[in-house]
Protein backbone atom coordinates (compact mmCIF):
# COMPACT_ATOMS: atom_id res chain seq x y z
CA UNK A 1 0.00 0.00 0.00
CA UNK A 2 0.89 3.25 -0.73
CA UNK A 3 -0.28 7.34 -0.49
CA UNK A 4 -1.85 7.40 -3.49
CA UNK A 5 -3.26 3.50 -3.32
CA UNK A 6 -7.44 3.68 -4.64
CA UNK A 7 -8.90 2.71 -1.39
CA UNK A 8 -12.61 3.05 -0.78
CA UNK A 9 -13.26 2.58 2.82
CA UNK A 10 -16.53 3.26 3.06
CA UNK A 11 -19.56 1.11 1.92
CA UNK A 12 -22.62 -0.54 2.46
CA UNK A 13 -24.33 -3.99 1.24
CA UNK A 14 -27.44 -5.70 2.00
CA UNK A 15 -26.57 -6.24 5.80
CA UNK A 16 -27.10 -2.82 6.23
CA UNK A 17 -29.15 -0.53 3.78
CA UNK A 18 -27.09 -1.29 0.61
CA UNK A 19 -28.82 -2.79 -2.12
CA UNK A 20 -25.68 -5.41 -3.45
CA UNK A 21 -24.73 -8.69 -1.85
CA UNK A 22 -20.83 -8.15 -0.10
CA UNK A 23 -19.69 -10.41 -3.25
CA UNK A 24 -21.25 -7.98 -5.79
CA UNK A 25 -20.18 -5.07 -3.68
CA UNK A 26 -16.86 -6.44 -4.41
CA UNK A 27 -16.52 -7.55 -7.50
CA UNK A 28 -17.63 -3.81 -8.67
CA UNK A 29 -15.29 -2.07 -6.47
CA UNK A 30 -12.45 -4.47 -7.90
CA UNK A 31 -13.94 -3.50 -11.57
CA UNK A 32 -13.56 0.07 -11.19
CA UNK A 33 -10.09 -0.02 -9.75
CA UNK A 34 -10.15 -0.06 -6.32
CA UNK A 35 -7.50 -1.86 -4.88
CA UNK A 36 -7.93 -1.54 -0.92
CA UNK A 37 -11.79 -2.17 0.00
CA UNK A 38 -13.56 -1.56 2.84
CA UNK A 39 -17.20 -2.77 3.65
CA UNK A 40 -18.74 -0.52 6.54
CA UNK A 41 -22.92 -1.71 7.35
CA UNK A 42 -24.35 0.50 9.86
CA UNK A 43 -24.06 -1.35 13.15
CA UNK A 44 -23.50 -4.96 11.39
CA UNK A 45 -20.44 -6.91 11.16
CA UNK A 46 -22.14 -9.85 9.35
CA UNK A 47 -21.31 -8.98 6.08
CA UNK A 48 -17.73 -9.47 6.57
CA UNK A 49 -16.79 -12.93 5.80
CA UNK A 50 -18.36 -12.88 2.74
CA UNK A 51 -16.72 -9.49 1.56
CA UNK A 52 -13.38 -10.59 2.83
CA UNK A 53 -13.28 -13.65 0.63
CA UNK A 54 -14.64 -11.94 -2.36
CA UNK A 55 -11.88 -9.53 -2.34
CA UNK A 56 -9.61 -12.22 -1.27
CA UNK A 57 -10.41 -13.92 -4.96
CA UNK A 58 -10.52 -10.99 -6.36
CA UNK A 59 -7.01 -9.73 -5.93
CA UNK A 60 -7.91 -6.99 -3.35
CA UNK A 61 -6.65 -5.64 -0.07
CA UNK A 62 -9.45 -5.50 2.49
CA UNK A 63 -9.72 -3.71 5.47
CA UNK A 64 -12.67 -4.98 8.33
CA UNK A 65 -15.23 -2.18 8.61
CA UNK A 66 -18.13 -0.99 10.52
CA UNK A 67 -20.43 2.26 10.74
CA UNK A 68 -21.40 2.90 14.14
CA UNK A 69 -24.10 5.39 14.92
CA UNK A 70 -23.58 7.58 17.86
CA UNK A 71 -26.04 10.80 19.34
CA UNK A 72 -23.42 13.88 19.97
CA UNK A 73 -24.53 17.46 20.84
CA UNK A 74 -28.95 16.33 19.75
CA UNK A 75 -27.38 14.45 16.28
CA UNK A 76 -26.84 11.12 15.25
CA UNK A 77 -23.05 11.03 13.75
CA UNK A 78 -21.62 8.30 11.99
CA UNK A 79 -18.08 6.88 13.08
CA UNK A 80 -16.54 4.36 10.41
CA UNK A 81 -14.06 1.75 12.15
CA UNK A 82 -11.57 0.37 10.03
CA UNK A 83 -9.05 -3.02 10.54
CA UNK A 84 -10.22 -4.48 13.73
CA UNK A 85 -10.18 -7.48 14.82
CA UNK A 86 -13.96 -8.97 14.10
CA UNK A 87 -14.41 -11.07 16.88
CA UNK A 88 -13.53 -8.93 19.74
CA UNK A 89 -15.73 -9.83 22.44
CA UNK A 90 -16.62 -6.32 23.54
CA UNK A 91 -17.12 -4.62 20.23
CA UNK A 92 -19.42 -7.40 19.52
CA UNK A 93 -21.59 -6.44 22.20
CA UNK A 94 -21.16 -3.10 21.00
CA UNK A 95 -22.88 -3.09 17.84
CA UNK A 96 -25.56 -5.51 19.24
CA UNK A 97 -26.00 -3.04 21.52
CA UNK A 98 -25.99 -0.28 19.09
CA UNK A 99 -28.19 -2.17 16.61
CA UNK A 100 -30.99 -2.81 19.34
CA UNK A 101 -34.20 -1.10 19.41
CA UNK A 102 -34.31 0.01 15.52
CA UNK A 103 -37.44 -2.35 15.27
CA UNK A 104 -39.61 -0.26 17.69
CA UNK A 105 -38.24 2.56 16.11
CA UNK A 106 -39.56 1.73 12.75
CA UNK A 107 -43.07 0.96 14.21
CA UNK A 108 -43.09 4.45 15.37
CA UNK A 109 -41.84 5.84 12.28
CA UNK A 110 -44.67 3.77 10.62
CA UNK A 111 -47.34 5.19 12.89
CA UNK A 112 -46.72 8.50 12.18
CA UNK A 113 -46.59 8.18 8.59
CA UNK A 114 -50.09 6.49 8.86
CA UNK A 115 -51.73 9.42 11.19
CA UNK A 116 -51.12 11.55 7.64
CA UNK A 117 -52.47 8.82 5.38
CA UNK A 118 -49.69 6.79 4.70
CA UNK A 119 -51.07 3.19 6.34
CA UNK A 120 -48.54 0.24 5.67
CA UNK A 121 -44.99 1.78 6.09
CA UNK A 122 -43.56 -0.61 8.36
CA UNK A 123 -44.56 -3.65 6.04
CA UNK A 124 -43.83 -1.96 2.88
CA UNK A 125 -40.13 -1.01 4.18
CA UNK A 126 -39.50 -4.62 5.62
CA UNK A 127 -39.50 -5.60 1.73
CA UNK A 128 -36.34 -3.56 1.45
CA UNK A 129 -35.11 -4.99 4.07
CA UNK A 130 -31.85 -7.60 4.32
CA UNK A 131 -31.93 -7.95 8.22
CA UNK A 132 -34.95 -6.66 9.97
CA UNK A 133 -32.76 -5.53 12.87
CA UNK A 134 -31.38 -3.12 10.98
CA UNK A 135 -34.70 -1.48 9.21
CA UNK A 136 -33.49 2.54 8.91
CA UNK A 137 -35.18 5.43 7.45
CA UNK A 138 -33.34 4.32 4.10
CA UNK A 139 -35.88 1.44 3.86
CA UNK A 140 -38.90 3.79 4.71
CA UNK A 141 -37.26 6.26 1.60
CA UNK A 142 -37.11 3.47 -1.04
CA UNK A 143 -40.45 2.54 -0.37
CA UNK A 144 -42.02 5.70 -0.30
CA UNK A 145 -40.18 6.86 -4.17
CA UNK A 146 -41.33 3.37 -5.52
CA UNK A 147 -45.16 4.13 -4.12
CA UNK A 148 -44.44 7.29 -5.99
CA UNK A 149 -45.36 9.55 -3.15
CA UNK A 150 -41.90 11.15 -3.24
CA UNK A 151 -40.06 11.91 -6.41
CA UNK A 152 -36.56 11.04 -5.01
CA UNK A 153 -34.50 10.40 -1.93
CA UNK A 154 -34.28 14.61 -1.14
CA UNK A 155 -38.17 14.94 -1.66
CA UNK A 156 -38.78 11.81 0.93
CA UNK A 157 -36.72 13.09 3.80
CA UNK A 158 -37.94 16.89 3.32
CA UNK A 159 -41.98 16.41 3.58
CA UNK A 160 -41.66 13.06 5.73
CA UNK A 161 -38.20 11.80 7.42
CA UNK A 162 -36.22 14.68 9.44
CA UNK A 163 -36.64 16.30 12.33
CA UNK A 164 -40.50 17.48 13.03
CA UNK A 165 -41.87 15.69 10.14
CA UNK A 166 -44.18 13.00 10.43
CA UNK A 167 -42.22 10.00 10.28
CA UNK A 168 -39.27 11.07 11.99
CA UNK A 169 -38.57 9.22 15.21
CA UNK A 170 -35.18 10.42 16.73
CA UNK A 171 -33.59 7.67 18.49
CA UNK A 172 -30.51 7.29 21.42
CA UNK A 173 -27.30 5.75 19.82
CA UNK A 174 -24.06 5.21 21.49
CA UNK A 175 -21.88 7.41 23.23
CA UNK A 176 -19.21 8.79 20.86
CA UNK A 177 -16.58 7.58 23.96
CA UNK A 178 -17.96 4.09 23.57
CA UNK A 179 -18.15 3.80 19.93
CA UNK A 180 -14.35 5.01 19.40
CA UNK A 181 -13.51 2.81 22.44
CA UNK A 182 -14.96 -0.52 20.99
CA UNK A 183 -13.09 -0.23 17.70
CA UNK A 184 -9.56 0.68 19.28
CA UNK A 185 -9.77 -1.92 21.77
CA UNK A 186 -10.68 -4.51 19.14
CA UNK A 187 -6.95 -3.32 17.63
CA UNK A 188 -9.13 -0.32 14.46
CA UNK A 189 -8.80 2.76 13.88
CA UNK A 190 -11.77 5.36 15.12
CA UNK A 191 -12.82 7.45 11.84
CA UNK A 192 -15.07 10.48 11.38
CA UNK A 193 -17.73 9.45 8.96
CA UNK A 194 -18.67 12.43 5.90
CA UNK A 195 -18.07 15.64 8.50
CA UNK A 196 -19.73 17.68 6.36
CA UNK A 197 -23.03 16.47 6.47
CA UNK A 198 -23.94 17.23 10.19
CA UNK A 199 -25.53 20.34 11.00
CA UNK A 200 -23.70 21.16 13.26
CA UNK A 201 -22.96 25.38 14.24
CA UNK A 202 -18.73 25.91 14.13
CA UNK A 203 -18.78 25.33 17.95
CA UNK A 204 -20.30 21.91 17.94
CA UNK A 205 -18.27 20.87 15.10
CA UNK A 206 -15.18 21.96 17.29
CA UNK A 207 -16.32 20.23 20.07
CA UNK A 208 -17.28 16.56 18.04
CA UNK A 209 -13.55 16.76 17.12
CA UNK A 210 -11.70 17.72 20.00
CA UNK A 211 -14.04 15.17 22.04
CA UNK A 212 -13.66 12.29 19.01
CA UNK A 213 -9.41 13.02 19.45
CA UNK A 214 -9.32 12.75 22.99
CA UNK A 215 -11.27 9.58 23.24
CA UNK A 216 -8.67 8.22 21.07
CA UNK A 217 -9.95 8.84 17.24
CA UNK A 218 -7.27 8.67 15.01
CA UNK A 219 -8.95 9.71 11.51
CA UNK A 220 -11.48 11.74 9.69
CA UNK A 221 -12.90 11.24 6.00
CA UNK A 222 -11.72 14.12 4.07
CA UNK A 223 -13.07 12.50 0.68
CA UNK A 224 -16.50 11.21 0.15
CA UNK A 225 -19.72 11.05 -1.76
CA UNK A 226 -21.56 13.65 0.12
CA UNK A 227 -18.27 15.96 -0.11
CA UNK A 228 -17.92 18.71 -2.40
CA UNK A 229 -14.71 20.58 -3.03
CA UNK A 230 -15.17 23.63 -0.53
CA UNK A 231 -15.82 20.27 2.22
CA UNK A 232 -12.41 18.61 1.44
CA UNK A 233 -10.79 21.71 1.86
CA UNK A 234 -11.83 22.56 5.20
CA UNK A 235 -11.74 18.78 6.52
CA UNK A 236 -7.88 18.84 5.48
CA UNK A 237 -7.42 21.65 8.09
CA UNK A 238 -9.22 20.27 10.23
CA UNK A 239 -7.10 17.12 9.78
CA UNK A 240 -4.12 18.66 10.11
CA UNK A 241 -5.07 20.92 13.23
CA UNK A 242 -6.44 18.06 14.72
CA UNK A 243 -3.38 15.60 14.23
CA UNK A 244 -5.96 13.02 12.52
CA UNK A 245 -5.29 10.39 9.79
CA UNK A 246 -7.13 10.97 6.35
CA UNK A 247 -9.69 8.39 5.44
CA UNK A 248 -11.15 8.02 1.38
CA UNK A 249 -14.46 6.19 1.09
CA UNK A 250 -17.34 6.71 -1.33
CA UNK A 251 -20.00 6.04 1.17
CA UNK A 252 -22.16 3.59 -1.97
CA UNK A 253 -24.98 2.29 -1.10
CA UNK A 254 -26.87 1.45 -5.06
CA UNK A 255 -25.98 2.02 -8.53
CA UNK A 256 -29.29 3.84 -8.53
CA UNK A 257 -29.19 5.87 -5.81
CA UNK A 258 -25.17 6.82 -4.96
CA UNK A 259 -24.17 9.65 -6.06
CA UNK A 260 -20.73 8.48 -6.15
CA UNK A 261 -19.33 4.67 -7.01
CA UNK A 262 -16.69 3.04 -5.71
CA UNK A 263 -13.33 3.95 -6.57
CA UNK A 264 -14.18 7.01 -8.09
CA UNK A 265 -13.14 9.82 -5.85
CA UNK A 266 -9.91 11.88 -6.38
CA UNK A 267 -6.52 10.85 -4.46
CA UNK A 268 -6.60 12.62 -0.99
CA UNK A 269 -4.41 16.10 -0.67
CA UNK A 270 -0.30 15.00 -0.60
CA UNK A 271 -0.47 17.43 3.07
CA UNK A 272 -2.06 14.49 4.64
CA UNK A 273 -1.45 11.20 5.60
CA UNK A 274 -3.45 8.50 4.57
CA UNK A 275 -5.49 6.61 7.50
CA UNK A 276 -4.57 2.82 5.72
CA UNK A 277 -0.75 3.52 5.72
CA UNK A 278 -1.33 2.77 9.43
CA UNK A 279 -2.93 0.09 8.85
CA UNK A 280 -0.73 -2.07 6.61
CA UNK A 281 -0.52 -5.17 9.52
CA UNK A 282 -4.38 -5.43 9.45
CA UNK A 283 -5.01 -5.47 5.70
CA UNK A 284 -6.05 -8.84 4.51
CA UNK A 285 -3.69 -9.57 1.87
CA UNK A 286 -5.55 -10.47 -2.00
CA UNK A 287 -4.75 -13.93 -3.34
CA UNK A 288 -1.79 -14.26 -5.51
């Protein structure tokens, strides 16, 4: 591995709320160049195996992943965990943990979407659904643009999904502390999932990284899907003010729905230093 290696470490299958198999996941990620892979469910490790020995076949590094969700400062933030060890005890429990009560969530999502004349929600998002444990507001969204009552993805969350609408139900994740604990423990590396999508005021954003660093964090994603330019400028100072490691994942989740696909992002700014470099000893090695 080097600097300028295509890594995407960030990504989502079917055990989560992607809509591709780990083994397809793969194999497109190999096709388009990518050479270090990552797959990163929200709160699920049990895509893993698979992934590993698809890219193992395939000829690709690949890195152990994870997306843990975690409430900071009234938000649910996103903290990617890279190169652990999978069957650490304690971050097993962790996600478990995590992962737990996003079933009665969904009911209540599904209840208010009915009270404005939406009946059938809950069942109509389970058929999106790989692992009913981990039913998310993603599944709600695809169901809704196929029932064409939303246009798109932007339309769903805006008149239904956020924060006062109906079908919004916020919900208590982990605390950052404990999220960036379970990954280092388990031998990863703590990473700050797609910073510029929180809505966070300056302050708060100061405070999610001085708190994520002193836990022991060691990265942030500077490049992303959900990144434009003006982000990955201000996420490399950030980066460098904060000491952190630079992470590179595309965050894809469909062919129809990402808005970027795997291995397509730009090489990360020469200023910083790459968050795999660190992570050379935990890289499952392709076949040869």
């Amino acid at each position: 591995m080097h600097a300028l290696s295509n890594a995407d470490l960030h990504s989502h299958s079917t055990h989560s709320d992607g809509t591709l198999r780990p083994a397809a996941l793969a194999a497109r990620a190999q096709a388009n160049g990518v050479t270090l892979w990552a797959l990163t469910d929200h709160d699920e490790l049990g895509g893993l195996p698979e992934a590993a020995a698809a890219a193992h076949d395939l000829g690709m590094g690949f890195l152990t992943g994870v997306e843990l969700s975690v409430s900071f400062a009234g938000e649910t933030v996103h903290i990617v965990g890279l190169g652990f060890d999978a069957d650490n005890a304690d971050l097993r429990a962790g996600v478990a943990h995590t992962r737990g009560g996003r079933l009665e969530r969904a009911r209540a999502m599904a209840d208010g979407l009915a009270a404005v004349g939406l009946p059938g929600a809950f069942e109509g998002a389970l058929r999106y659904v790989g692992n009913p444990d981990l039913i998310s507001r993603t599944h709600f969204a695809r169901w809704l643009i196929d029932t064409g009552v939303c246009a798109d993805f932007s339309a769903v969350f805006r008149r239904y999904l956020s924060t006062g609408k109906p079908g919004f139900v916020p919900h208590r994740w982990a605390a950052l502390g404990d999220a960036v604990r379970w990954i280092t423990q388990a031998g990863g590396v703590a990473v700050i999932a797609h910073p510029g999508r929180y809505p966070f005021s300056p302050s708060a954003e100061y405070a999610l990284f001085s708190e994520f660093h002193t836990h022991g964090g060691r990265g942030v994603e500077v490049l992303t899907g959900s990144h434009g330019q003006a982000d990955t400028l201000k996420y490399t100072a950030m980066a460098a003010e904060f000491g952190l490691q630079a992470s590179r994942g595309s965050d894809f989740h469909s062919p129809e729905e990402s808005r970027t696909d795997l291995g397509a992002l730009p090489d990360l700014p020469g200023t910083l230093t790459p968050v795999w470099l660190g992570l050379a000893h935990r890289v499952q090695p392709p076949r040869r």
